[in-house]
Every structure is written in C-alpha cells, then in structure tokens.
PDB file of N, CA and C in Angstrom:
ATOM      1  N   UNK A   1     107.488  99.186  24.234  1.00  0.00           N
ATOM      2  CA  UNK A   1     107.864  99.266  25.626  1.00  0.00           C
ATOM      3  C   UNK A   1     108.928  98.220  25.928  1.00  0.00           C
ATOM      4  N   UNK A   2     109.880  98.890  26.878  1.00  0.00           N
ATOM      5  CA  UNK A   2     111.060  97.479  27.195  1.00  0.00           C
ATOM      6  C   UNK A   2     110.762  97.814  29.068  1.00  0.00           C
ATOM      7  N   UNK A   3     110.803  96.279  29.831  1.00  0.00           N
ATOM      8  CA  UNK A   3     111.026  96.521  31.385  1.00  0.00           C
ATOM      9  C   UNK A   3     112.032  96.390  31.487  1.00  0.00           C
ATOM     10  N   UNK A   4     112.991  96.873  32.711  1.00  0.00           N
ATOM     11  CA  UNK A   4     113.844  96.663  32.898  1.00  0.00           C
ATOM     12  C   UNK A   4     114.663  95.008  32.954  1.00  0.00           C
ATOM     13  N   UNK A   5     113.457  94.323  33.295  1.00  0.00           N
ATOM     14  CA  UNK A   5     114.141  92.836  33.590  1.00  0.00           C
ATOM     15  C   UNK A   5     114.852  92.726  32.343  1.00  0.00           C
ATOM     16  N   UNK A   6     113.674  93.232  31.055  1.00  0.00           N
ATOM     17  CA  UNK A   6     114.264  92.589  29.270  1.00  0.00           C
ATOM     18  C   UNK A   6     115.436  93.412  29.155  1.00  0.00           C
ATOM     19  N   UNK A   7     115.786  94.777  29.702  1.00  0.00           N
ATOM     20  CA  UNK A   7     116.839  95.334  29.242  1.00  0.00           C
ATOM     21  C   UNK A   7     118.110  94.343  29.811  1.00  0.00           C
ATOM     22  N   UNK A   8     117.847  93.908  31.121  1.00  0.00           N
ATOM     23  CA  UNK A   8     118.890  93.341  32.022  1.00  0.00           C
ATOM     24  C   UNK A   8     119.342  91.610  31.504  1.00  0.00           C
ATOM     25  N   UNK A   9     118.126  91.160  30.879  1.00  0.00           N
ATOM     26  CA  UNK A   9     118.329  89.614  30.016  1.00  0.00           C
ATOM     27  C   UNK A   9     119.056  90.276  28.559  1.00  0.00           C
ATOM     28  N   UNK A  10     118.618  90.912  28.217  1.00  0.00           N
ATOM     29  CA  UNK A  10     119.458  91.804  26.800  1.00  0.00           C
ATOM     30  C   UNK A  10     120.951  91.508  27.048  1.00  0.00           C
ATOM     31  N   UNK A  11     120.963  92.126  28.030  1.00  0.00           N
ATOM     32  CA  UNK A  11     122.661  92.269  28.515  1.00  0.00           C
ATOM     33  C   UNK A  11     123.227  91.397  28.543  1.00  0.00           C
ATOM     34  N   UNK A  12     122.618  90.087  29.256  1.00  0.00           N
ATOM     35  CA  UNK A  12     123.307  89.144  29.576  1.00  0.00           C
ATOM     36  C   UNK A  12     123.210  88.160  28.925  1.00  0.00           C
ATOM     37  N   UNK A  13     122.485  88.112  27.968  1.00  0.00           N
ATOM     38  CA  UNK A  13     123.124  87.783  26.508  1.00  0.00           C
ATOM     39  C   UNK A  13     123.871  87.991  25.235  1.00  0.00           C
ATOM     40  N   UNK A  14     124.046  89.460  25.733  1.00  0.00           N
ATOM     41  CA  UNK A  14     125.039  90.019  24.650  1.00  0.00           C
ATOM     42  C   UNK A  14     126.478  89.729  25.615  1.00  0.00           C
ATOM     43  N   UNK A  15     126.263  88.961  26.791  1.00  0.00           N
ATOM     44  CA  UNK A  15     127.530  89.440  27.300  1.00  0.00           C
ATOM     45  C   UNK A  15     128.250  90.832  27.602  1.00  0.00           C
ATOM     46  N   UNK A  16     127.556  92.030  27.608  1.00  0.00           N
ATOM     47  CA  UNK A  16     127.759  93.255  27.910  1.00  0.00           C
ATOM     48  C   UNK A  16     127.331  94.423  28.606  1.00  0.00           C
ATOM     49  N   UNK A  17     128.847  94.954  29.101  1.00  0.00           N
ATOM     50  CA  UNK A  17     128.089  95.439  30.379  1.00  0.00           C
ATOM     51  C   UNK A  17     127.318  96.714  30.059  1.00  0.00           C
ATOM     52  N   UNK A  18     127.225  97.384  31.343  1.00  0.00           N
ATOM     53  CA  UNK A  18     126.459  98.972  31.299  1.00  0.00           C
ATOM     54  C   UNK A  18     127.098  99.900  30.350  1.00  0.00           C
ATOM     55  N   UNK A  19     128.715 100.163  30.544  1.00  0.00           N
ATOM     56  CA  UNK A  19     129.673 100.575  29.896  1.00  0.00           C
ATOM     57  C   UNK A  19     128.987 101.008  28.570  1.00  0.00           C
ATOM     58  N   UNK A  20     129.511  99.065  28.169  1.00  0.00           N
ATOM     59  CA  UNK A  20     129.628  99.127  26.516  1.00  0.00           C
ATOM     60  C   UNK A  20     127.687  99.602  25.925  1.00  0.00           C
ATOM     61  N   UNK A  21     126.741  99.465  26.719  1.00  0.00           N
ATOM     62  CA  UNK A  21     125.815  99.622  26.296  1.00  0.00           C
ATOM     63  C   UNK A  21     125.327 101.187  25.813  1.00  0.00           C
ATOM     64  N   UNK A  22     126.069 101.721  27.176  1.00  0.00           N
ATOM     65  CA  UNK A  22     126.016 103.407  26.717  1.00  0.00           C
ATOM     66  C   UNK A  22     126.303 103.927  26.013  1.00  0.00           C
ATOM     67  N   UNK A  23     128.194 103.576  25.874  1.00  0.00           N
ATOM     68  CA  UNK A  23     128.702 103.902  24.363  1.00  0.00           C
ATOM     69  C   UNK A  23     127.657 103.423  23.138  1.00  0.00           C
ATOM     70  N   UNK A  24     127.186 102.427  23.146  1.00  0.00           N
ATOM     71  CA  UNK A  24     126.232 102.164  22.027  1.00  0.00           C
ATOM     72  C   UNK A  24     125.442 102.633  21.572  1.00  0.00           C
ATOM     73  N   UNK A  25     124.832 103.636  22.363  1.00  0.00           N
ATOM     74  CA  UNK A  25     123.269 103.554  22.859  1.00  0.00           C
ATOM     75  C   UNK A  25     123.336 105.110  22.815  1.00  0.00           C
ATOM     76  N   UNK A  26     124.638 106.025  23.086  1.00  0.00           N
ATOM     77  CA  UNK A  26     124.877 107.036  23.095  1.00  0.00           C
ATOM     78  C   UNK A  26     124.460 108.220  24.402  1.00  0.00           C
ATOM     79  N   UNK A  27     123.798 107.205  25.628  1.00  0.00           N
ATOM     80  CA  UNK A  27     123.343 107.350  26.478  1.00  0.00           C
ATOM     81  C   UNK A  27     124.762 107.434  27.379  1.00  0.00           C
ATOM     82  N   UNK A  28     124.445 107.741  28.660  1.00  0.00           N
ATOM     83  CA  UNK A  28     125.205 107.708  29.809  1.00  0.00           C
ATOM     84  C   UNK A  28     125.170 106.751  30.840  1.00  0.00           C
ATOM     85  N   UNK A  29     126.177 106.039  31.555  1.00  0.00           N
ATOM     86  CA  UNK A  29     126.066 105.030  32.328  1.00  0.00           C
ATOM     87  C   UNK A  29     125.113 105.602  33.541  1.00  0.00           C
ATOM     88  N   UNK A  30     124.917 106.450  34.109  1.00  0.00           N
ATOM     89  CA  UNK A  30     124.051 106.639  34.863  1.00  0.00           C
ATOM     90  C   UNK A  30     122.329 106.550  34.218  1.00  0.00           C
ATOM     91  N   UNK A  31     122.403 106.691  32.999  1.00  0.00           N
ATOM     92  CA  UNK A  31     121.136 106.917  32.851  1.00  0.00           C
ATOM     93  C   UNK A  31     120.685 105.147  32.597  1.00  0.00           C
ATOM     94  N   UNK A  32     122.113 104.318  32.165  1.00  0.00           N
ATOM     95  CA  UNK A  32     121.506 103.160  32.097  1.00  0.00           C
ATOM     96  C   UNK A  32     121.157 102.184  33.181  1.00  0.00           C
ATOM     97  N   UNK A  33     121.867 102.500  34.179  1.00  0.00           N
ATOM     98  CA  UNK A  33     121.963 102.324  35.458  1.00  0.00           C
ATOM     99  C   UNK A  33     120.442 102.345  36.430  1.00  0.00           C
ATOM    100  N   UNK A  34     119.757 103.958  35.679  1.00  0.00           N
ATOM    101  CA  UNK A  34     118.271 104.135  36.057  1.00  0.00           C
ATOM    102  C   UNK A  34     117.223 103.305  35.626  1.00  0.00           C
ATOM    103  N   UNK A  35     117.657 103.257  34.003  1.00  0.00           N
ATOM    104  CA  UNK A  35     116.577 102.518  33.650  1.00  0.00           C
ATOM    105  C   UNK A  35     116.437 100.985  34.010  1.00  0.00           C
ATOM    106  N   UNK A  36     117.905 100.703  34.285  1.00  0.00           N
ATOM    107  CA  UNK A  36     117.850  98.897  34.707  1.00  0.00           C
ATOM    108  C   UNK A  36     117.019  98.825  36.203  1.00  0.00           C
ATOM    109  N   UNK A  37     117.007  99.768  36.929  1.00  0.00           N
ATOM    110  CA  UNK A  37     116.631  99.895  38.436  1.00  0.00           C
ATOM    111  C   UNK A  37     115.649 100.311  38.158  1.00  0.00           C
ATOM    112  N   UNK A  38     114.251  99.974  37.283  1.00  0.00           N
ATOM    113  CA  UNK A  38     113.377 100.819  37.690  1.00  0.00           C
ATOM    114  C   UNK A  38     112.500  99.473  37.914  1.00  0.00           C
ATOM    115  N   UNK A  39     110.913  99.692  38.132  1.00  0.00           N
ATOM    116  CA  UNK A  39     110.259  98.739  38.775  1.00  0.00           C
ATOM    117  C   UNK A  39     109.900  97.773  37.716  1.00  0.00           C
ATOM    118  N   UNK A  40     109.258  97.928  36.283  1.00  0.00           N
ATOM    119  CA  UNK A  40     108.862  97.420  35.363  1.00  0.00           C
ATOM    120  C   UNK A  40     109.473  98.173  34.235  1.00  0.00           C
ATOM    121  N   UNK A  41     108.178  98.712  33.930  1.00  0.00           N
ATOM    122  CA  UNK A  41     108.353  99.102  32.249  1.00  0.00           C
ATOM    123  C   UNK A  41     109.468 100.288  32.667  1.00  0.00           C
ATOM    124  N   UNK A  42     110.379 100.393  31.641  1.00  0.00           N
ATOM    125  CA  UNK A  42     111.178 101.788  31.631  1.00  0.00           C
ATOM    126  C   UNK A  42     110.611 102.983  31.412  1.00  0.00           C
ATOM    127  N   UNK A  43     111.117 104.268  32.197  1.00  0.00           N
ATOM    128  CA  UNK A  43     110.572 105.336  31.689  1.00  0.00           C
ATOM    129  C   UNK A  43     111.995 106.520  31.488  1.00  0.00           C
ATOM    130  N   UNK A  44     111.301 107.216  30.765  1.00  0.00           N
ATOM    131  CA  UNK A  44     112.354 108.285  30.363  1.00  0.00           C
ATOM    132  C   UNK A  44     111.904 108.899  28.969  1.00  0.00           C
ATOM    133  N   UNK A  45     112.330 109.443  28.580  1.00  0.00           N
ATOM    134  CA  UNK A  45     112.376 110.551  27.280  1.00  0.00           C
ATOM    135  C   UNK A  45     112.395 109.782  26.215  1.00  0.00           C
ATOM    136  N   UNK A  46     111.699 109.882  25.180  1.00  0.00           N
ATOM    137  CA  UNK A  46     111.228 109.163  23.989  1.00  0.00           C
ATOM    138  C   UNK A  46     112.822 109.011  23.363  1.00  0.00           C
ATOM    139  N   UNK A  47     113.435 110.192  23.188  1.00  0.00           N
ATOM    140  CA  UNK A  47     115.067 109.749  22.338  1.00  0.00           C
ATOM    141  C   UNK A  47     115.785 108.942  22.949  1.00  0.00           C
ATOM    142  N   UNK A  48     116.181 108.468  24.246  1.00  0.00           N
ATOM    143  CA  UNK A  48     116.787 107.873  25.348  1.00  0.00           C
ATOM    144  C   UNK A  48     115.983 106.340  25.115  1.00  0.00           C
ATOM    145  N   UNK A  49     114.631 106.309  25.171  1.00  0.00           N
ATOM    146  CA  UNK A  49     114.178 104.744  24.604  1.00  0.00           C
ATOM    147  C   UNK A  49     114.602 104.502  23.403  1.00  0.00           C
ATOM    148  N   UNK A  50     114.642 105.446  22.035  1.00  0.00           N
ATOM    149  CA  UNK A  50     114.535 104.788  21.030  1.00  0.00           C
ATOM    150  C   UNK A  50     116.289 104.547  20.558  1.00  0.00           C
ATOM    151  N   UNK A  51     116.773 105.568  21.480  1.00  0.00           N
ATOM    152  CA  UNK A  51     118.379 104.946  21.359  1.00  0.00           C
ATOM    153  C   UNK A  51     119.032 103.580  21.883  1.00  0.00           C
ATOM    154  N   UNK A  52     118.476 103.323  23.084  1.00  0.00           N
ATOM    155  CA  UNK A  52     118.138 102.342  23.827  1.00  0.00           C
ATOM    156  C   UNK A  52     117.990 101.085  22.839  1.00  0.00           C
ATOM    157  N   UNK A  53     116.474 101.388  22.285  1.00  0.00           N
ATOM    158  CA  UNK A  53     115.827 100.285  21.440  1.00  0.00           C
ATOM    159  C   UNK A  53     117.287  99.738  20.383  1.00  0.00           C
ATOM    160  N   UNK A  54     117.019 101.017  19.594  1.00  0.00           N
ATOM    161  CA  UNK A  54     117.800 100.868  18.201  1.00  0.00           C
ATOM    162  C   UNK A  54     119.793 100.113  18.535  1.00  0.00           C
ATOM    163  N   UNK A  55     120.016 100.248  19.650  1.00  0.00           N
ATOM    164  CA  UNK A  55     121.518  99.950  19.988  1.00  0.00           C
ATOM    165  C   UNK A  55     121.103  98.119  20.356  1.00  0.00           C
ATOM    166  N   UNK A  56     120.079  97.910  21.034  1.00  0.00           N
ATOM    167  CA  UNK A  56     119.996  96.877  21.274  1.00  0.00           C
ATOM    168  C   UNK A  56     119.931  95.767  20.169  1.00  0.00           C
ATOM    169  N   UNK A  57     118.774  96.588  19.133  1.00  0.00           N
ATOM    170  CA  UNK A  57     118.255  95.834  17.679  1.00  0.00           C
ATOM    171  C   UNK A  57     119.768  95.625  16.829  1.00  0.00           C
ATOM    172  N   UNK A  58     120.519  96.694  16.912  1.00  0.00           N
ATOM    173  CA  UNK A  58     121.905  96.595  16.304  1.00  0.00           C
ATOM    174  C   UNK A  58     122.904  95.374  16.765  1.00  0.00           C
ATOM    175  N   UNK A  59     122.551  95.545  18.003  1.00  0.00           N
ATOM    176  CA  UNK A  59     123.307  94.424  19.158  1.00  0.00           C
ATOM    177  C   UNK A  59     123.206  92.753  18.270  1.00  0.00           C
ATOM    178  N   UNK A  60     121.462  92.849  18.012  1.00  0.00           N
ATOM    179  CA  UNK A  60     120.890  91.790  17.859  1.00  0.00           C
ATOM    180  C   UNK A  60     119.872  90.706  18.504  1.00  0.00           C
ATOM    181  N   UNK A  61     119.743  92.074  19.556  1.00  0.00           N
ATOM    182  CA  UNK A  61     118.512  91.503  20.351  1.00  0.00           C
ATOM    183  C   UNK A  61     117.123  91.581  20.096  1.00  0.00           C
ATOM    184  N   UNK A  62     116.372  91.049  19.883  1.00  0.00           N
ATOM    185  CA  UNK A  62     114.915  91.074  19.234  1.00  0.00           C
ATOM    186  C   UNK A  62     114.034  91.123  20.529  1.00  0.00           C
ATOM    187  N   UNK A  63     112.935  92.201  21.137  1.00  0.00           N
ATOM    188  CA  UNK A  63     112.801  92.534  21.951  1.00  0.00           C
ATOM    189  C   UNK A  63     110.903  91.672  21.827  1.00  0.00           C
ATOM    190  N   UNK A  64     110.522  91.177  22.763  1.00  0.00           N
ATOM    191  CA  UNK A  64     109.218  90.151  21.954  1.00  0.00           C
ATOM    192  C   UNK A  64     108.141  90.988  23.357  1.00  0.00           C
ATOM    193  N   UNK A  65     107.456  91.471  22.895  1.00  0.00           N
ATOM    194  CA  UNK A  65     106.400  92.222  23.143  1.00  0.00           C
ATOM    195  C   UNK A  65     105.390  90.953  24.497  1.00  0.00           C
ATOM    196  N   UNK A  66     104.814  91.112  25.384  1.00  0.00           N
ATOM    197  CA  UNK A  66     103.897  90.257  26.085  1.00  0.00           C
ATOM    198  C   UNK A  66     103.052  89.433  25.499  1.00  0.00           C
ATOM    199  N   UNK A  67     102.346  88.159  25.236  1.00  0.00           N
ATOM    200  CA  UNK A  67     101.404  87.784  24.684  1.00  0.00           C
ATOM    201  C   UNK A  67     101.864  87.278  22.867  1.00  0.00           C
ATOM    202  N   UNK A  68     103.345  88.523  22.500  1.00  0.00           N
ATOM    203  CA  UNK A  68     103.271  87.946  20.866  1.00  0.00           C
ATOM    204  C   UNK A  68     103.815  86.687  20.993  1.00  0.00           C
ATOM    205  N   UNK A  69     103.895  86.126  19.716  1.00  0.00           N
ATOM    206  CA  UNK A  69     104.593  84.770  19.329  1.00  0.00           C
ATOM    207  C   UNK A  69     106.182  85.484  18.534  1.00  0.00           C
ATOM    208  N   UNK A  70     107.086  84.710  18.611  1.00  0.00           N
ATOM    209  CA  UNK A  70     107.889  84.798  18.400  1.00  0.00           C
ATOM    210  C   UNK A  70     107.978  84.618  16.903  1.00  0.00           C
ATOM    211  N   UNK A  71     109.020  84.576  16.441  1.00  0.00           N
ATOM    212  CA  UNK A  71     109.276  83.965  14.594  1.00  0.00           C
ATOM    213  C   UNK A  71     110.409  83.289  14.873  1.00  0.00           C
ATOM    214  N   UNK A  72     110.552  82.184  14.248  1.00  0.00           N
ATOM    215  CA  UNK A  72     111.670  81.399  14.384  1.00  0.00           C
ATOM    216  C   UNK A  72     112.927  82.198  13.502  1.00  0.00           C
ATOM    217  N   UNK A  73     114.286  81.442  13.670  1.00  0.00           N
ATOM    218  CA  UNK A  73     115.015  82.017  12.965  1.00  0.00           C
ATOM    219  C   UNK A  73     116.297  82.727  13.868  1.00  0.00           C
ATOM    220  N   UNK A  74     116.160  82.478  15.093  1.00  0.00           N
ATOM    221  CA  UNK A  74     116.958  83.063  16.264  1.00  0.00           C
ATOM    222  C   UNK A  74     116.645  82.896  17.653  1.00  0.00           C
ATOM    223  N   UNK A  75     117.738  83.604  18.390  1.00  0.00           N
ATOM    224  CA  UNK A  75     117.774  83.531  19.939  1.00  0.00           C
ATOM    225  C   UNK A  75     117.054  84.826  20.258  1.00  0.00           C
ATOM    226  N   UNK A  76     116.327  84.357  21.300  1.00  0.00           N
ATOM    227  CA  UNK A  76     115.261  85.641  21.898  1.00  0.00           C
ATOM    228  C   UNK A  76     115.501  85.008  23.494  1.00  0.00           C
ATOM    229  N   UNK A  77     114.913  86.128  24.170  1.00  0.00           N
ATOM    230  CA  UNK A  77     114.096  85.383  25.482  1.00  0.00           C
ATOM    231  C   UNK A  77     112.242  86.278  25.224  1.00  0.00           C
ATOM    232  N   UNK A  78     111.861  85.153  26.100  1.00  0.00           N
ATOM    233  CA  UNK A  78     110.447  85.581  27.030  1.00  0.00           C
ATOM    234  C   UNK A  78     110.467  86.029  28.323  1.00  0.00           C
ATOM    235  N   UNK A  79     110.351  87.114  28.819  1.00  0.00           N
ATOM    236  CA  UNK A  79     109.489  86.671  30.056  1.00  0.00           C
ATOM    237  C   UNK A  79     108.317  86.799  30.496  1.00  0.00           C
ATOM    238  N   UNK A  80     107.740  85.820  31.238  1.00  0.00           N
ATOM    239  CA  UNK A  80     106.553  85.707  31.793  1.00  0.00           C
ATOM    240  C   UNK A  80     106.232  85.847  33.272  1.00  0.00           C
ATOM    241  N   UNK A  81     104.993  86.069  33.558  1.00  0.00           N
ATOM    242  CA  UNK A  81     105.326  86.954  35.034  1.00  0.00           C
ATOM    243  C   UNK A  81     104.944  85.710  35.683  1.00  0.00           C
ATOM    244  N   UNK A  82     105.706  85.571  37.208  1.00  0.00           N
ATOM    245  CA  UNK A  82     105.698  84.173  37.584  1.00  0.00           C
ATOM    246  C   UNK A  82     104.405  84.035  38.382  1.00  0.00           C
ATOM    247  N   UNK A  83     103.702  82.509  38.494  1.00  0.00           N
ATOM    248  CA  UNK A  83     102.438  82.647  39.736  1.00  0.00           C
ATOM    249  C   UNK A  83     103.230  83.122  40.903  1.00  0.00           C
ATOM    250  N   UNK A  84     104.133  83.088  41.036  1.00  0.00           N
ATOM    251  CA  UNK A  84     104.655  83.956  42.589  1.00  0.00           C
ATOM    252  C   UNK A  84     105.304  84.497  42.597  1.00  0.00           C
ATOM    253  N   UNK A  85     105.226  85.527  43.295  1.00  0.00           N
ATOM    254  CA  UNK A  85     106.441  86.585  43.192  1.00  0.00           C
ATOM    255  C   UNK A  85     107.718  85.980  43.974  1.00  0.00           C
ATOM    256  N   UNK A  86     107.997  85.195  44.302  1.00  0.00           N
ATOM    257  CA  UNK A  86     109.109  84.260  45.026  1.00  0.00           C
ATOM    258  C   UNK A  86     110.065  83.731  43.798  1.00  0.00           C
ATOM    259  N   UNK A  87     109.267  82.957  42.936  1.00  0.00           N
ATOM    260  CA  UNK A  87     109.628  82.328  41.786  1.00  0.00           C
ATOM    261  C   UNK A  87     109.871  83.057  40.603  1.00  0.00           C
ATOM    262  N   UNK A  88     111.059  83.552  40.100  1.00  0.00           N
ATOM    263  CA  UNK A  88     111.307  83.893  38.182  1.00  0.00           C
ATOM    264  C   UNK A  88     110.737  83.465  37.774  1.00  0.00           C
ATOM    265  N   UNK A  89     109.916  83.056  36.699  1.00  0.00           N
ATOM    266  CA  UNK A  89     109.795  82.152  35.704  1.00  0.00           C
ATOM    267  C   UNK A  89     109.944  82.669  34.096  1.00  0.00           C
ATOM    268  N   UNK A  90     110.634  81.999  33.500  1.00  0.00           N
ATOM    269  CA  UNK A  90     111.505  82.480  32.191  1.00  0.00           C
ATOM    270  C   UNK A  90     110.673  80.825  31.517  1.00  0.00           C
ATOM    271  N   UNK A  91     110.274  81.607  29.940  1.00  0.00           N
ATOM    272  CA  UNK A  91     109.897  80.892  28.817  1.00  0.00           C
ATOM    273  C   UNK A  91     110.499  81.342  27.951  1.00  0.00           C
ATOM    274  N   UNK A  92     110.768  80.426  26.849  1.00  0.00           N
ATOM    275  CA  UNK A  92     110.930  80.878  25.114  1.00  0.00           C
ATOM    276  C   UNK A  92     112.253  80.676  24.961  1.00  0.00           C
ATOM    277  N   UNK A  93     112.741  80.621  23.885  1.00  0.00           N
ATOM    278  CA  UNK A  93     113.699  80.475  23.097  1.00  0.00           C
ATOM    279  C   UNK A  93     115.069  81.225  24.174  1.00  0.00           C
ATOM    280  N   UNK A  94     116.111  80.353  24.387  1.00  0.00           N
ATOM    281  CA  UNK A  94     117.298  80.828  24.645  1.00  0.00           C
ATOM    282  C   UNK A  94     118.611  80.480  23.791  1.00  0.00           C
TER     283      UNK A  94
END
C-alpha cells in the first residue's frame, strides 16, 4: 500500500514533478493528480499501483511500510501519524 502523503514525499525528493512521474509510471497526469488528492491510502486498479510502485522503486525510492524498520544503506522517509491533526510529524531517515 502507498498514501498519498508517501507518494507526495516521493516526489519531493526525487525533485519531480507530476509530469515526469507519469511519463515514468506510464500513467496519465490526471490519474496522478487523483491519486496524490486522495485521503490516505491510494486507490485505483491493481496495474496503475504497481506501475506507480515499480517507476518509483526505479526512481529510487524505497517505500517503508507502517511499523517496519528500515535497513540502512540509504535515504528513505517515515511517516508517522501526528498526536494532532494540526501538527505533521515526519520521522526517519532523510
């Protein structure tokens, strides 16, 4: 599973926009557009995630699941859900 927040920290560590992600990804800027706007977890059609996934992994983004531990050896993010919904709060490796 990816939420939108991780797709949207993805980005902005690859430095890249919606554009270049689609071309990547083989998707359409509207469809990436949806999935960044959605509430949490992404939804859509199993080929559309795993193109998604696989463009990102290519990218070089390592996508870290809730609760796992990381492996050293690179740049990741975390996120963690904040005690308030007022407050972001971002952990882990940048």
């Amino acid at each position: 599973m990816i939420t939108a927040a991780q797709l949207r920290a993805a980005r902005a560590l690859l430095g890249m926009d919606q554009r270049k992600l689609a071309e990547l990804s083989g998707l359409s800027v509207p469809t990436i557009q949806r999935m960044e706007a959605s509430e949490a977890t992404i939804r859509g059609n199993v080929d559309s995630l795993m193109k998604l996934i696989a463009a990102l992994d290519v990218a070089g983004i390592e996508l870290i699941a809730e609760g796992a531990i990381s492996q050293p050896g690179g740049r990741g993010v975390r996120l963690r859900c904040a005690p308030n919904s007022d407050v972001a709060t971002t952990a882990g490796e940048v």
